[in-house]
Every structure is written in structure tokens, then in C-alpha cells.
Protein backbone atom coordinates (compact mmCIF):
# COMPACT_ATOMS: atom_id res chain seq x y z
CA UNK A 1 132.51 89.65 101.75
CA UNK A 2 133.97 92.39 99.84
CA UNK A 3 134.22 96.11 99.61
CA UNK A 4 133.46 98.53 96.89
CA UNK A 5 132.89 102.02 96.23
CA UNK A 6 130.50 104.28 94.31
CA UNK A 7 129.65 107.72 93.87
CA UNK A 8 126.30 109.03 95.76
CA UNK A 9 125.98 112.47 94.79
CA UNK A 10 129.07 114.12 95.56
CA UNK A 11 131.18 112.03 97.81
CA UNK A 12 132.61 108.40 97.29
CA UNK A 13 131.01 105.89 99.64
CA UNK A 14 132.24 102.44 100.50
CA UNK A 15 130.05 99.08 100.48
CA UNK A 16 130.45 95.76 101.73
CA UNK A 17 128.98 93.48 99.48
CA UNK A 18 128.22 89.20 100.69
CA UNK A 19 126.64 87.33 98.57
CA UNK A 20 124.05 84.63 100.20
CA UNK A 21 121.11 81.96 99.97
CA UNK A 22 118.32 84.76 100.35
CA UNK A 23 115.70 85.35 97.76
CA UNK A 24 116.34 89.87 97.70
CA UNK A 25 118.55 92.73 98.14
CA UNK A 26 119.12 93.58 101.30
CA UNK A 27 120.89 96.94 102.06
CA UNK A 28 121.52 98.49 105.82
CA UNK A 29 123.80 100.62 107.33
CA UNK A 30 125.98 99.30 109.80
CA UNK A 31 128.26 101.73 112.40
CA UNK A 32 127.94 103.80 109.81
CA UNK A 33 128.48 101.55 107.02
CA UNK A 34 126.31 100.46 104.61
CA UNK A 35 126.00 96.68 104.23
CA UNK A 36 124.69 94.98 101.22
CA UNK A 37 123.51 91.28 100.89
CA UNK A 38 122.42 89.79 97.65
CA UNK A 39 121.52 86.46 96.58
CA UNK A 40 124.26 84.64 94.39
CA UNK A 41 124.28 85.79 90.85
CA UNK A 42 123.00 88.88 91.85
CA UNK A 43 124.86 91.38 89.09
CA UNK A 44 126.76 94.01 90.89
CA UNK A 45 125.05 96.55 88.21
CA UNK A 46 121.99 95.53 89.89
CA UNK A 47 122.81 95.93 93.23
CA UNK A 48 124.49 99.25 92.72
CA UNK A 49 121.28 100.62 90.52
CA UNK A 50 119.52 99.84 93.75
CA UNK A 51 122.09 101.65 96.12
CA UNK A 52 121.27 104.57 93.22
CA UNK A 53 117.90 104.94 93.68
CA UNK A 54 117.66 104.69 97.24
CA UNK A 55 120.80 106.74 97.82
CA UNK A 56 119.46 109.54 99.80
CA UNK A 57 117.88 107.46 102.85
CA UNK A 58 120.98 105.86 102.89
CA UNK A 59 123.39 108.78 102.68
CA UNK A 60 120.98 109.97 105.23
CA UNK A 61 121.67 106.85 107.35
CA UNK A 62 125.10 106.71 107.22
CA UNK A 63 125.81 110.94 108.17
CA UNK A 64 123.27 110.51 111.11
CA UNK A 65 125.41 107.89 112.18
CA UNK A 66 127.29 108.92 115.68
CA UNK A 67 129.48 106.31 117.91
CA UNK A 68 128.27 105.68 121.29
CA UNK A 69 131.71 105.01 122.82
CA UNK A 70 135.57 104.68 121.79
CA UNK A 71 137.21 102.55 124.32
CA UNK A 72 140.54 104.54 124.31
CA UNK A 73 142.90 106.87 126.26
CA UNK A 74 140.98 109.89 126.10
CA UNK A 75 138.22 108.27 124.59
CA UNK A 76 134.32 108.70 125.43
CA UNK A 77 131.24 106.38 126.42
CA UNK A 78 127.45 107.44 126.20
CA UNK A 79 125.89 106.52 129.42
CA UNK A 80 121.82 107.60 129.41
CA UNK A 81 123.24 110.25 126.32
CA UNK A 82 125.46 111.90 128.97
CA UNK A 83 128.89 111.78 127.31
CA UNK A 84 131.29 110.92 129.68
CA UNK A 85 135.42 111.46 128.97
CA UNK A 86 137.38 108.24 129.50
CA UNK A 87 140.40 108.16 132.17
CA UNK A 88 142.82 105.45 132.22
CA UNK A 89 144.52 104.56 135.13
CA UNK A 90 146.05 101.14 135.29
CA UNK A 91 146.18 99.49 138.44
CA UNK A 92 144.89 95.89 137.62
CA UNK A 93 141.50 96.41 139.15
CA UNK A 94 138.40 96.38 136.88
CA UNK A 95 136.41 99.08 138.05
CA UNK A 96 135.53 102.58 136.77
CA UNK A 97 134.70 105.69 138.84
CA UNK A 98 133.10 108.39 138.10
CA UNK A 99 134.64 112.08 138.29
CA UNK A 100 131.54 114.70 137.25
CA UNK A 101 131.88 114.04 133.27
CA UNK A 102 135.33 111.88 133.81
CA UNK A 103 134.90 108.09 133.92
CA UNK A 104 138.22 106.34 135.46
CA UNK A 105 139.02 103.47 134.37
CA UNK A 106 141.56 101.15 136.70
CA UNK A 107 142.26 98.80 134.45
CA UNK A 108 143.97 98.31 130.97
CA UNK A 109 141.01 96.32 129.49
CA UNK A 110 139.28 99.35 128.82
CA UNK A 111 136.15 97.78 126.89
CA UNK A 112 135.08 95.09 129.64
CA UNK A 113 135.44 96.89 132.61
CA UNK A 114 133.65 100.09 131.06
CA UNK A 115 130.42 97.75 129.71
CA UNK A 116 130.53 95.68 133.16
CA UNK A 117 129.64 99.44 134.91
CA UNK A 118 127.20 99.81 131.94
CA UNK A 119 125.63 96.66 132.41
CA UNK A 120 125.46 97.39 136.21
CA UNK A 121 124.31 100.50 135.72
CA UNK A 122 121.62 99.85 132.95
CA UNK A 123 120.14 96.90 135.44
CA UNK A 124 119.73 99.17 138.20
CA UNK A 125 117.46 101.22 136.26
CA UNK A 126 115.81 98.92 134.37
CA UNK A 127 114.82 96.68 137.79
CA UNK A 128 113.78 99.63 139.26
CA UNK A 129 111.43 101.08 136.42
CA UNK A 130 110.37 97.61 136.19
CA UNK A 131 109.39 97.37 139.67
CA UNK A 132 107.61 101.23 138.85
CA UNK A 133 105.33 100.46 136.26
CA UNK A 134 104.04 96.74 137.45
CA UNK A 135 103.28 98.60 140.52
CA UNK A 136 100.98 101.29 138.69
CA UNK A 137 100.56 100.12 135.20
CA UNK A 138 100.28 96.23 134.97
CA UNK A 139 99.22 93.18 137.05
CA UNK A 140 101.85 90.83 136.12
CA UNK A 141 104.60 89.43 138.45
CA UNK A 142 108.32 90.39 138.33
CA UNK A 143 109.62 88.84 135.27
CA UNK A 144 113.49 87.73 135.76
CA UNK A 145 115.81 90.42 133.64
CA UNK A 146 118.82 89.59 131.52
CA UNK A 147 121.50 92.34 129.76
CA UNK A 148 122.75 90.94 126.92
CA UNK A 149 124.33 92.22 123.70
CA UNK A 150 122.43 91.53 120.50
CA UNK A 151 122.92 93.00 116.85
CA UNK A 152 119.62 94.05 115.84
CA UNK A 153 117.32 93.84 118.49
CA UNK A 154 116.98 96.37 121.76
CA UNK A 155 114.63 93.61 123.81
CA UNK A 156 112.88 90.56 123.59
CA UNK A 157 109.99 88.90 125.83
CA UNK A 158 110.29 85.09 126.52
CA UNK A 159 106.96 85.31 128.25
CA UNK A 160 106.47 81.25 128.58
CA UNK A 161 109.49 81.92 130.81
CA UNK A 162 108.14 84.57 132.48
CA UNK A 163 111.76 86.39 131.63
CA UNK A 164 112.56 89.59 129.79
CA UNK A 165 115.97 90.47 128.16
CA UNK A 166 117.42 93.53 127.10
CA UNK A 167 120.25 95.19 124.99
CA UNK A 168 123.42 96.65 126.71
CA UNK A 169 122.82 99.13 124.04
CA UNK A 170 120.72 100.49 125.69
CA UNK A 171 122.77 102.18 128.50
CA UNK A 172 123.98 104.60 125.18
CA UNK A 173 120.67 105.96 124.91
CA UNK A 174 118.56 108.72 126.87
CA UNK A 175 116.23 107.22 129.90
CA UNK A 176 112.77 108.09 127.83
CA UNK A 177 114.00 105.51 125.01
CA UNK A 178 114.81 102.99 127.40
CA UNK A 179 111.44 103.37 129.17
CA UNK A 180 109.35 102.88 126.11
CA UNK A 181 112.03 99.38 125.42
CA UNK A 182 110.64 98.47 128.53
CA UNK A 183 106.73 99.21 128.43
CA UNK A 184 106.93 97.27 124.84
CA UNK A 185 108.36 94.42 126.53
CA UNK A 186 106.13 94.24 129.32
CA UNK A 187 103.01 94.61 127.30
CA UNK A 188 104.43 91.06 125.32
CA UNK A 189 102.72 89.45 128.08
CA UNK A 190 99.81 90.73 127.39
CA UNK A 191 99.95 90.23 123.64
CA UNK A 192 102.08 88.28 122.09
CA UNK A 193 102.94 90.10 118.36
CA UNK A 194 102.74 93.63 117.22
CA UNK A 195 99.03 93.90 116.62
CA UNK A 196 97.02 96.69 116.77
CA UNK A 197 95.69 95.53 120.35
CA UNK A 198 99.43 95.12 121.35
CA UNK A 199 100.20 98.80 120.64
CA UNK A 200 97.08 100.08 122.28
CA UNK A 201 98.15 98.46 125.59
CA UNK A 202 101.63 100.81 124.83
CA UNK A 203 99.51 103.79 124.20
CA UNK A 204 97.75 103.46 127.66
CA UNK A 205 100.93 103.81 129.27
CA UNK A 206 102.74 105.47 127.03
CA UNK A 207 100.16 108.02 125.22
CA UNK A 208 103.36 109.63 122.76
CA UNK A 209 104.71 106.08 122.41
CA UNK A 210 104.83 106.53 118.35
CA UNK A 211 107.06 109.88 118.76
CA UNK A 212 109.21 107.32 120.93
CA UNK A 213 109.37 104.73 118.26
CA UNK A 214 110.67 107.00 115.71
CA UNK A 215 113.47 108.12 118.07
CA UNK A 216 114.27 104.72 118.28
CA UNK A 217 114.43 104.14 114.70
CA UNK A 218 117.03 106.85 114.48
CA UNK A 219 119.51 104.73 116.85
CA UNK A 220 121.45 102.33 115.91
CA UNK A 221 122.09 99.03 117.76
């Protein structure tokens, strides 16, 4: 992997560029970033015609782009889009407290002990809207839940397992977002892919689900 830079419009904006065995371009932004991957032999004047012409989505991409956390002194976490200001206080405990908008932190491994409240947190609401919507929206049995981190994904539906995992991601974003994650997951055991039939068991539950979806497309994982 390397990094380059190009002009888009009127500001300078950095690439990384890794070459690989895939058979097109493929450009993303990444935390902001944008991320290129090319097949080998690919010429750079190629790939950088191609960051041309697309260059507006992606300058797009890369201002929307807004941290969900910086695990600092006097740093911040998004918890259900309520920004909340981080406290250190070091006393060899992992556990955080919450103040009104302060989260205290009691230990100097910021980063862990801030995503193990996430992950707490973000399992206590999705078991309970779980438990919500088989109770008025589905006849299925409680699947088992993991929280996991994943790079491109918010859920996925292992429904030969009868399990259901999500993104710790998720915690970052507002409660509506996370409740459609959830409804798309459950209806997986209903249908299997992302047919038409698939999203018209979401619309039942979710009539605005498509406003939802492109929300969710905004967010980065």
C-alpha cells in the first residue's frame, strides 16, 4: 500500500493506493479516507482518471465523514448519537460512569473499557427490542445475539443457527437506525437474500424502511 495525492477541485486529497488479484477498480472512503484497490498493472493514470470523474461523490464522502469517538483525555464517544465528553480517572478498575453528558472512565485503557460499556449497553437494547418485535411482529423464537466488530457489515443472520450478530458500531448511531439493523435481520429468517419478498416483509414492519436505509448509507462502519 501506498499513498498519493491529487487535486479534486480545489483542495489536495490523499489516496491509498494497493494493488491486488481483483479483476476492477475499486474506490471507497475509509474514516474519511479514500481507499483505492486496483488490479496489478493497473496504470496509476488510470486509476486517478477514475478518482477524476467520480470526484464529487467522493469529495462528498470524505467531508460527510464525522468520527464516532476519540478515546482520549477530553475526548468524546457517540452512544445512540448522544455525544458524551470523556473523563479519565485512573484507578485500575475498568468501568465507566456516567455524569449527565460526562462519561468517567476508571481506567487508563481508555478504548476497552469505553466499548465494553458500549457493548453492554448496545445488548441491552438490542435483547430487549428483540424480545419487542417477536412479541408483536414475528413468530420466530429468540435467536441467540452476538456484538461483534466487523469492517463493512452492521449485521448478519446465521439463520441455520438460529443466531443473529451485530456490529458494535452500532451503539454510535441513533436508536431508529439500529431498529431497522434489527427488523432486516430478523426478517433473514424469513427470506434468506435481499429479494423483493425479503424487503416487503421490512416494509410491514417498518413502512419508511427505505428513508431508513439511506440514513444508513450515510454512516460509516
Amino acid at each position: 500500500m501506498k499513498e498519493y495525492q491529487m487535486q479534486l477541485n480545489d483542495e489536495i486529497v490523499t489516496y491509498q493506493l494497493t494493488y491486488k488479484h481483483i479483476k476492477n477498480v475499486r474506490m471507497r472512503v475509509r474514516d474519511g479516507l479514500l481507499v483505492i484497490s486496483a488490479p496489478y498493472g493497473t496504470p496509476q493514470k488510470y486509476i486517478e482518471m477514475m478518482i477524476y470523474t467520480y470526484r464529487q461523490r467522493l469529495l462528498d464522502q470524505i467531508h460527510a465523514y464525522q468520527p464516532y469517538f476519540q478515546y482520549a483525555e477530553n475526548g468524546f464517544v457517540l452512544i445512540f448519537n448522544q455525544r458524551y465528553h470523556l473523563v479519565i480517572r485512573d484507578v485500575g478498575i475498568k468501568r465507566c460512569q456516567f455524569h449527565g453528558t460526562d462519561l468517567y472512565v476508571y481506567h487508563h485503557d481508555i478504548q476497552s473499557c469505553v466499548e465494553k460499556e458500549c457493548q453492554r449497553l448496545l445488548r441491552e437494547y438490542i435483547e430487549e427490542r428483540v424480545i419487542h418485535y417477536l412479541a408483536h411482529d414475528f413468530d420466530l423464537d429468540m435467536p441467540h445475539i452476538d456484538i461483534k466488530k466487523y469492517k463493512s457489515r452492521w449485521g448478519s443472520c446465521y439463520y441455520k443457527e438460529q443466531r443473529i450478530s451485530f456490529h458494535l458500531g452500532l451503539i454510535h448511531l441513533d436508536k431508529e437506525l439500529i431498529d431497522y439493523v434489527i427488523v432486516h435481520e430478523l426478517c433473514h429468517f424469513i427470506y434468506h437474500d435481499h429479494s423483493a419478498l425479503f424487503y416487503r416483509e421490512i416494509a410491514k414492519r417498518l413502512p419508511n424502511y427505505q428513508q431508513l436505509q439511506r440514513r444508513l448509507k450515510g454512516k460509516h462502519t
